[in-house]
PDB file of N, CA and C in Angstrom:
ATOM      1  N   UNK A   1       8.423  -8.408  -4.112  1.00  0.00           N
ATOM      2  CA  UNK A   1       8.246  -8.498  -5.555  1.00  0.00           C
ATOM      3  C   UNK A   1       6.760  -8.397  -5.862  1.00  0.00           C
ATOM      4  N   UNK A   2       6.580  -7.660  -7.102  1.00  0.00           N
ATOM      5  CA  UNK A   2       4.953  -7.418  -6.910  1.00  0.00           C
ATOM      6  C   UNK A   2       4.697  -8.260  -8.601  1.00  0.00           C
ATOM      7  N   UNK A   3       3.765  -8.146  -9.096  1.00  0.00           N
ATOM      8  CA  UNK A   3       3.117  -8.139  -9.890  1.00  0.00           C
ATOM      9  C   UNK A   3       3.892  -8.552 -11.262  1.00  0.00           C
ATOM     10  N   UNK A   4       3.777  -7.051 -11.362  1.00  0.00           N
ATOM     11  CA  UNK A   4       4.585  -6.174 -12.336  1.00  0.00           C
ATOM     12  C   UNK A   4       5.772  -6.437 -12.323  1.00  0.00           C
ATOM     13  N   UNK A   5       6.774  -6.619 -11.266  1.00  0.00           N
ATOM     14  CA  UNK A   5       8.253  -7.134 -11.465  1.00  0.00           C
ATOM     15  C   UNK A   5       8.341  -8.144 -11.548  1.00  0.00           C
ATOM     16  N   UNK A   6       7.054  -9.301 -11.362  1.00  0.00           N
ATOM     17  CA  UNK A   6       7.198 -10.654 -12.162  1.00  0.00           C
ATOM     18  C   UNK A   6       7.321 -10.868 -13.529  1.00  0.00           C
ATOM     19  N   UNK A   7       6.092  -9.749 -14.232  1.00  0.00           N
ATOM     20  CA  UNK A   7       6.050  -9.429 -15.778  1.00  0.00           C
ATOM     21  C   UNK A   7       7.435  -9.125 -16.322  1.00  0.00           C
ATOM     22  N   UNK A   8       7.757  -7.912 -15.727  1.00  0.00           N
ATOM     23  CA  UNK A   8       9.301  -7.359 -16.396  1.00  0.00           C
ATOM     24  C   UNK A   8      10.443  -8.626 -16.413  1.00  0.00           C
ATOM     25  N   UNK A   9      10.149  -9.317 -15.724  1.00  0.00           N
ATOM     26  CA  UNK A   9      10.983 -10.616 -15.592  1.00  0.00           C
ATOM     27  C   UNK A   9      10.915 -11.281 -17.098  1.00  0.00           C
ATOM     28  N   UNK A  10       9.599 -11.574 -17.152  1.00  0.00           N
ATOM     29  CA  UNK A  10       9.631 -12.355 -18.038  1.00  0.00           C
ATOM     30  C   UNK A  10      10.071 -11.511 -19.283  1.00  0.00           C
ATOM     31  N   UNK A  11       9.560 -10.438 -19.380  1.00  0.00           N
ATOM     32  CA  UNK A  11       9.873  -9.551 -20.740  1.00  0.00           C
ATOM     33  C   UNK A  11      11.438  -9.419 -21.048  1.00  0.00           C
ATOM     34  N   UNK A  12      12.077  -9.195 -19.568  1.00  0.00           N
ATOM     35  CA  UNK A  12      13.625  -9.233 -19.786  1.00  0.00           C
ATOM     36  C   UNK A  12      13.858 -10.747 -20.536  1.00  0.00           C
ATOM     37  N   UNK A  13      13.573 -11.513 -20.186  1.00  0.00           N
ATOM     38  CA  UNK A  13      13.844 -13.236 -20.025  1.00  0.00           C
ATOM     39  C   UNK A  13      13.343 -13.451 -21.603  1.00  0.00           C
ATOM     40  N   UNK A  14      12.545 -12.724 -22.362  1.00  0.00           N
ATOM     41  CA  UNK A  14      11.498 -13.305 -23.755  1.00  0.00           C
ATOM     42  C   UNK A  14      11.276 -14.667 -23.547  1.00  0.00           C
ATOM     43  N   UNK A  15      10.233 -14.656 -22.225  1.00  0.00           N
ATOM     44  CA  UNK A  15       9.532 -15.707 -21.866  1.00  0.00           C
ATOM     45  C   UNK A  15       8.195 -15.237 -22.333  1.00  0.00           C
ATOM     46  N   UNK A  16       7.361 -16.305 -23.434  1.00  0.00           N
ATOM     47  CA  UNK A  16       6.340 -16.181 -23.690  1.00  0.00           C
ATOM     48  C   UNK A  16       5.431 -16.835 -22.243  1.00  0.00           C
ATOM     49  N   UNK A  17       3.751 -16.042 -22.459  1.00  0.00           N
ATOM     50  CA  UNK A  17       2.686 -16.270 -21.565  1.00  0.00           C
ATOM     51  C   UNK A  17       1.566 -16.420 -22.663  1.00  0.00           C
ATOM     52  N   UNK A  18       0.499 -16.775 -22.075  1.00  0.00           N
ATOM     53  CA  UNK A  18      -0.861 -17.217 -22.266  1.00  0.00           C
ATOM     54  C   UNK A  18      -1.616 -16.103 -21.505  1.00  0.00           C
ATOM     55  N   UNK A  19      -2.417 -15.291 -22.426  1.00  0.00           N
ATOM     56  CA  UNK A  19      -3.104 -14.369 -21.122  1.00  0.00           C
ATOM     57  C   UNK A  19      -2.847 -13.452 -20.603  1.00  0.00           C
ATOM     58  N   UNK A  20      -3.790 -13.318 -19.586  1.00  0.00           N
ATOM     59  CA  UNK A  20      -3.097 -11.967 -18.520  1.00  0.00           C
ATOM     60  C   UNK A  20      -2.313 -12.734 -17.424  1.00  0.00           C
ATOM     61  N   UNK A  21      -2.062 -12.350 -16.635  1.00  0.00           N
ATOM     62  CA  UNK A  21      -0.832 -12.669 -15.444  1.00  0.00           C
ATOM     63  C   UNK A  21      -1.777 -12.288 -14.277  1.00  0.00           C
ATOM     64  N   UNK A  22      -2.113 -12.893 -13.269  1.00  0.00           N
ATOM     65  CA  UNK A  22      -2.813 -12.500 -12.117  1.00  0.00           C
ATOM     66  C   UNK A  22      -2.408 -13.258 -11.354  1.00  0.00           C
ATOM     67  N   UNK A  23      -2.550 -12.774  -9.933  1.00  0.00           N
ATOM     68  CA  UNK A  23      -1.680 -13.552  -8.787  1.00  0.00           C
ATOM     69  C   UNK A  23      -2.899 -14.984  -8.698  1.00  0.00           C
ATOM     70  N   UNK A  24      -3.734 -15.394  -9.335  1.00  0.00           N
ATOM     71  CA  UNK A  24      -4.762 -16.247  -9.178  1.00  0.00           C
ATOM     72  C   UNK A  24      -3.950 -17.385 -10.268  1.00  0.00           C
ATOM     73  N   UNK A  25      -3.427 -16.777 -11.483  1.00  0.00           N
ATOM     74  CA  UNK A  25      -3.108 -18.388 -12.946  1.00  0.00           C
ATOM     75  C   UNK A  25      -1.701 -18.983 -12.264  1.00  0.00           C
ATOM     76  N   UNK A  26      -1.788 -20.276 -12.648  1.00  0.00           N
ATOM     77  CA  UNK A  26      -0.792 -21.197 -11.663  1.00  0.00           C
ATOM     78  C   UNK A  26      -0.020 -20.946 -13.588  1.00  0.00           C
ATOM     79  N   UNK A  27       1.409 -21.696 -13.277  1.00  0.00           N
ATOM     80  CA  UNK A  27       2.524 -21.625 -13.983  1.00  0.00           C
ATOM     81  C   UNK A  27       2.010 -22.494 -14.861  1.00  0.00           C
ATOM     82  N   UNK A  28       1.399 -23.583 -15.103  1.00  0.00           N
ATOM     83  CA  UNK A  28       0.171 -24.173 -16.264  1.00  0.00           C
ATOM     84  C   UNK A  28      -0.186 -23.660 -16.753  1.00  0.00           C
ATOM     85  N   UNK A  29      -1.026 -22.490 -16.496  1.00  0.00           N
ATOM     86  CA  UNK A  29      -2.263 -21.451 -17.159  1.00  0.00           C
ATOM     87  C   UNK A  29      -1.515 -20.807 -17.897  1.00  0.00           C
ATOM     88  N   UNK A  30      -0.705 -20.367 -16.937  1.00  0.00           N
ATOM     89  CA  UNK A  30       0.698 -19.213 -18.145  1.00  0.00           C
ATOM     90  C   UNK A  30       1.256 -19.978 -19.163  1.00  0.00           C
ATOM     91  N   UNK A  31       1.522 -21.068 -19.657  1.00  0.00           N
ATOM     92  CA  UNK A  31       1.800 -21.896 -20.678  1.00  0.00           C
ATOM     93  C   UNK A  31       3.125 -21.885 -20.366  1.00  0.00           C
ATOM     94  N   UNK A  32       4.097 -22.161 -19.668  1.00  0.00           N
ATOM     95  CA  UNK A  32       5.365 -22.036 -19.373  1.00  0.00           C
ATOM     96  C   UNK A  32       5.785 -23.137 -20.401  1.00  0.00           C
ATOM     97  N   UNK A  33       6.694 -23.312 -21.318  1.00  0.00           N
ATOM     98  CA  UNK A  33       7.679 -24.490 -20.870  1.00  0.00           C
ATOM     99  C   UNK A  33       8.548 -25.578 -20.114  1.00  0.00           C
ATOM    100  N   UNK A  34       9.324 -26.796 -20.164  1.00  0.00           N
ATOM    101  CA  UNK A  34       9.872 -26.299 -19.252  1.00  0.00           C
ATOM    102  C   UNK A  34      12.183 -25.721 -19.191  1.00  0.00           C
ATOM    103  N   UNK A  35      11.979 -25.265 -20.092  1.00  0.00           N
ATOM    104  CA  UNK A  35      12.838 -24.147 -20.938  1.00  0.00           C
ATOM    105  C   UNK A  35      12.265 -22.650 -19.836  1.00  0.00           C
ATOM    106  N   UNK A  36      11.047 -22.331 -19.979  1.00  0.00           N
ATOM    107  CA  UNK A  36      10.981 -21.296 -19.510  1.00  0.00           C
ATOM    108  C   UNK A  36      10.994 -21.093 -17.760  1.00  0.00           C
ATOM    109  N   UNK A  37      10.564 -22.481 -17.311  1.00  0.00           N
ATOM    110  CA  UNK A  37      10.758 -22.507 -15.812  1.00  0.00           C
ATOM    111  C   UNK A  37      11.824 -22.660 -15.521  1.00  0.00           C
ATOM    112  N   UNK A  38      12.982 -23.336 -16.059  1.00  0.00           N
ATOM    113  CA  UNK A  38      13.832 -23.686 -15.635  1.00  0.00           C
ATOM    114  C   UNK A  38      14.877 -21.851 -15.953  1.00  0.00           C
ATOM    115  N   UNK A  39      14.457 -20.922 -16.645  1.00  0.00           N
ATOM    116  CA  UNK A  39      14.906 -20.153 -16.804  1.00  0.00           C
ATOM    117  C   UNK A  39      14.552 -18.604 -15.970  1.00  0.00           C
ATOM    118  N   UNK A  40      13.213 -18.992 -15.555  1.00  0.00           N
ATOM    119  CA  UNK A  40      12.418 -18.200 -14.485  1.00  0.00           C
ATOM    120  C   UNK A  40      13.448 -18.652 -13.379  1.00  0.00           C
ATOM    121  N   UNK A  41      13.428 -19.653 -13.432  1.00  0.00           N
ATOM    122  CA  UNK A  41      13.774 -20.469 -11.550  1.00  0.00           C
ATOM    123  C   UNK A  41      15.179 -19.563 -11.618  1.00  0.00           C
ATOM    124  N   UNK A  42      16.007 -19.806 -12.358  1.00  0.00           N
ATOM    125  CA  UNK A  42      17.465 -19.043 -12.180  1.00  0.00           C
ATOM    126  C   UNK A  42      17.516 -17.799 -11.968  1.00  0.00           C
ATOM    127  N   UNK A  43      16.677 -16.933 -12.790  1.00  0.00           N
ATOM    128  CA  UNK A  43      16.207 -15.645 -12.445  1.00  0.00           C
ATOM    129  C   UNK A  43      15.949 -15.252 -11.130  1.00  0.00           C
ATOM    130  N   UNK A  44      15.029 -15.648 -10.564  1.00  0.00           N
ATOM    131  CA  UNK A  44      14.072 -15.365  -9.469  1.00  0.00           C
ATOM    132  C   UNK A  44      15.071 -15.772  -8.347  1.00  0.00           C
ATOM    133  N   UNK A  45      15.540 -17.132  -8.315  1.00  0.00           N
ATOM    134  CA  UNK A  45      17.081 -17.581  -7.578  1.00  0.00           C
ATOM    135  C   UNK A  45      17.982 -16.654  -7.016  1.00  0.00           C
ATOM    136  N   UNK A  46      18.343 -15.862  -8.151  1.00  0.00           N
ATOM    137  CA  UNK A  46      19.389 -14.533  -8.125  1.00  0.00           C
ATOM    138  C   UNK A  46      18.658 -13.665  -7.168  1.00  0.00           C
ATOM    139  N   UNK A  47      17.239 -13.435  -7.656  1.00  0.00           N
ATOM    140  CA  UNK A  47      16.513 -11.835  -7.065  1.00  0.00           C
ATOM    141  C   UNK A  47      16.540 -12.809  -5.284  1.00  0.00           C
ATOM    142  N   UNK A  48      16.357 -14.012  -5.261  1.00  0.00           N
ATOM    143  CA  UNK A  48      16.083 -14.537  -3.451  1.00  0.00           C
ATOM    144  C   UNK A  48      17.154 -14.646  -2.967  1.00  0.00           C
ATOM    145  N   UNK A  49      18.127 -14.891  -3.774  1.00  0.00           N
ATOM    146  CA  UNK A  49      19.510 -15.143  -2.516  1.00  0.00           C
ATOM    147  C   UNK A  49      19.804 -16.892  -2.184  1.00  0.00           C
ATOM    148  N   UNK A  50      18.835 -17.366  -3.359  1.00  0.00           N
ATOM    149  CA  UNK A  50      18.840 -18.905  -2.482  1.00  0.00           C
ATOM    150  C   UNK A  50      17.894 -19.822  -3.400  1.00  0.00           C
ATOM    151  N   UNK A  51      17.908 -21.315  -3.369  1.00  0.00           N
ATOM    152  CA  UNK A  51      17.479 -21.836  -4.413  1.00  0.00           C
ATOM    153  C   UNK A  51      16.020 -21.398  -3.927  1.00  0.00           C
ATOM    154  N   UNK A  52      14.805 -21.908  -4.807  1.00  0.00           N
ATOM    155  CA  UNK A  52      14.016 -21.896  -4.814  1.00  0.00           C
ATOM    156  C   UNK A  52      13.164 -23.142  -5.332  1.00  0.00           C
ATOM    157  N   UNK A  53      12.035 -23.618  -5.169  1.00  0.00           N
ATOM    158  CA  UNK A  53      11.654 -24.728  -5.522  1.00  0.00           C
ATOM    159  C   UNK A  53       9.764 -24.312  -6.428  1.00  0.00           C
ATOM    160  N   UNK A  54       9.711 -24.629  -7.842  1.00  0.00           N
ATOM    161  CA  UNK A  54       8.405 -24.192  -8.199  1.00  0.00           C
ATOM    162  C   UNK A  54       7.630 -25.544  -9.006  1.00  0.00           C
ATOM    163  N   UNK A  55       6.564 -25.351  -8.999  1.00  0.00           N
ATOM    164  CA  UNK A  55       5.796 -26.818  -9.440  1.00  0.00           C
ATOM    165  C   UNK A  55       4.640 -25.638 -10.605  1.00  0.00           C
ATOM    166  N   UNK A  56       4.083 -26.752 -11.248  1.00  0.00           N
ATOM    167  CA  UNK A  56       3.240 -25.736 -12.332  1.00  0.00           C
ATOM    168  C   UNK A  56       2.337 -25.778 -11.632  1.00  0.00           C
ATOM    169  N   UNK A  57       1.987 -26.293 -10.530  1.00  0.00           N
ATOM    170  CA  UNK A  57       0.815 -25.772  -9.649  1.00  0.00           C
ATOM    171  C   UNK A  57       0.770 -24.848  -9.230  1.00  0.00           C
ATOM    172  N   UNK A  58       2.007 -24.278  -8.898  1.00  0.00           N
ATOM    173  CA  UNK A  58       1.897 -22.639  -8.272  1.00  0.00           C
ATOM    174  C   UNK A  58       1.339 -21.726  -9.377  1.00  0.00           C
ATOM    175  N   UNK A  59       0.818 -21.246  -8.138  1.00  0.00           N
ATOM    176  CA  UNK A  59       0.141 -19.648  -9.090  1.00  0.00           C
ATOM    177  C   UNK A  59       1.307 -18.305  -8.736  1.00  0.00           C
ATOM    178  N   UNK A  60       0.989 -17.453  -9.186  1.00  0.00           N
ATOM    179  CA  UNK A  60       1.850 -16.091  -9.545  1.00  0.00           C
ATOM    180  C   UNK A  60       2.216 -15.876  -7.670  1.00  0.00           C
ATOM    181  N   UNK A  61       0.966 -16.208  -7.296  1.00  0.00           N
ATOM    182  CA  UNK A  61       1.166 -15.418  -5.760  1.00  0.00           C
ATOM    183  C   UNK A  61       1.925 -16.168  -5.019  1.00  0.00           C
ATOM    184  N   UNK A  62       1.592 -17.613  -5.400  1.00  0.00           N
ATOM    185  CA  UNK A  62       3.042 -18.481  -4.390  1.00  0.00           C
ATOM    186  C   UNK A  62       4.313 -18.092  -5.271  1.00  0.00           C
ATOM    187  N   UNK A  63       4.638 -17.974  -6.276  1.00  0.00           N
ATOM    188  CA  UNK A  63       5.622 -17.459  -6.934  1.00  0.00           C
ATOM    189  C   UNK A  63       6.255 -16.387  -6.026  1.00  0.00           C
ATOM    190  N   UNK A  64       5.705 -15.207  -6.389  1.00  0.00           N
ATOM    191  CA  UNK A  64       5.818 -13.959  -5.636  1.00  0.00           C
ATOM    192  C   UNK A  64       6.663 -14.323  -4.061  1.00  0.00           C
ATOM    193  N   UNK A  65       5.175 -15.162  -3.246  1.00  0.00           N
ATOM    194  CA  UNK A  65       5.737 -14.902  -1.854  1.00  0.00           C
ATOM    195  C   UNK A  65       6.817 -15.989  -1.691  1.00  0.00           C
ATOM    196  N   UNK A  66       7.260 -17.181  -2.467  1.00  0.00           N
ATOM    197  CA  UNK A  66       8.296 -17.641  -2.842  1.00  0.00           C
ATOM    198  C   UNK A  66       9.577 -16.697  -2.705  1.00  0.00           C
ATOM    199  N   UNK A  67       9.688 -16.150  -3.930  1.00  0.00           N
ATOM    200  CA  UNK A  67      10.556 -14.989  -3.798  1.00  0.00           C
ATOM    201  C   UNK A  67      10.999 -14.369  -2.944  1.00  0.00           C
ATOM    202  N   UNK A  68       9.522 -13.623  -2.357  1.00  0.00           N
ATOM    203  CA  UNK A  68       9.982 -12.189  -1.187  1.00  0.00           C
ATOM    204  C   UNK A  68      10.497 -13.344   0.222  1.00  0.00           C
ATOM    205  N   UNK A  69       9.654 -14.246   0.674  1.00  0.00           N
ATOM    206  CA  UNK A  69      10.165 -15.083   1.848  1.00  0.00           C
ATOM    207  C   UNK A  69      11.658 -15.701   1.310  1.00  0.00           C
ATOM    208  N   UNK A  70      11.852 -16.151   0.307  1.00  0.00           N
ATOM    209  CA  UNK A  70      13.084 -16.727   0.106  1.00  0.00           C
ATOM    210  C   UNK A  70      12.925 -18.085   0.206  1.00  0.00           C
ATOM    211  N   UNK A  71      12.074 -18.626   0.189  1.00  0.00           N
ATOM    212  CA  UNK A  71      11.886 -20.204   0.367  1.00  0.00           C
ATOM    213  C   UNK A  71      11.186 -20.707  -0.947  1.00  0.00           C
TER     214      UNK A  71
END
């Protein structure tokens, strides 16, 4: 999962952000809710095959390799 198919996520999802999106802003910076995490998490869930676990400390890139590893 790159970048960009995190974005389209959210755009599918009409999850508002704060900003630009860089694998550096933790899920804080992005202004998530938690409406919108809890709606990311189900999303992203589906794309891994398996639960997933996210804190607003993560940034885009633990997100990401979240995802692609499946953990």
């Amino acid at each position: 999962m790159t970048t960009d198919d995190f974005i389209e996520i959210l755009k599918e999802n009409k999850i508002q952000y704060k900003g630009e999106i860089t694998p550096e802003k933790t899920i804080a910076e992005l202004g998530f809710d938690s409406f919108d995490v809890t709606m990311l998490t189900f999303e992203l869930e589906n794309i891994a095959g398996k639960e997933l676990k996210f804190s607003v400390s993560d940034t885009v890139k633990d997100v990401l390799e979240k995802v692609s590893n499946g953990k």
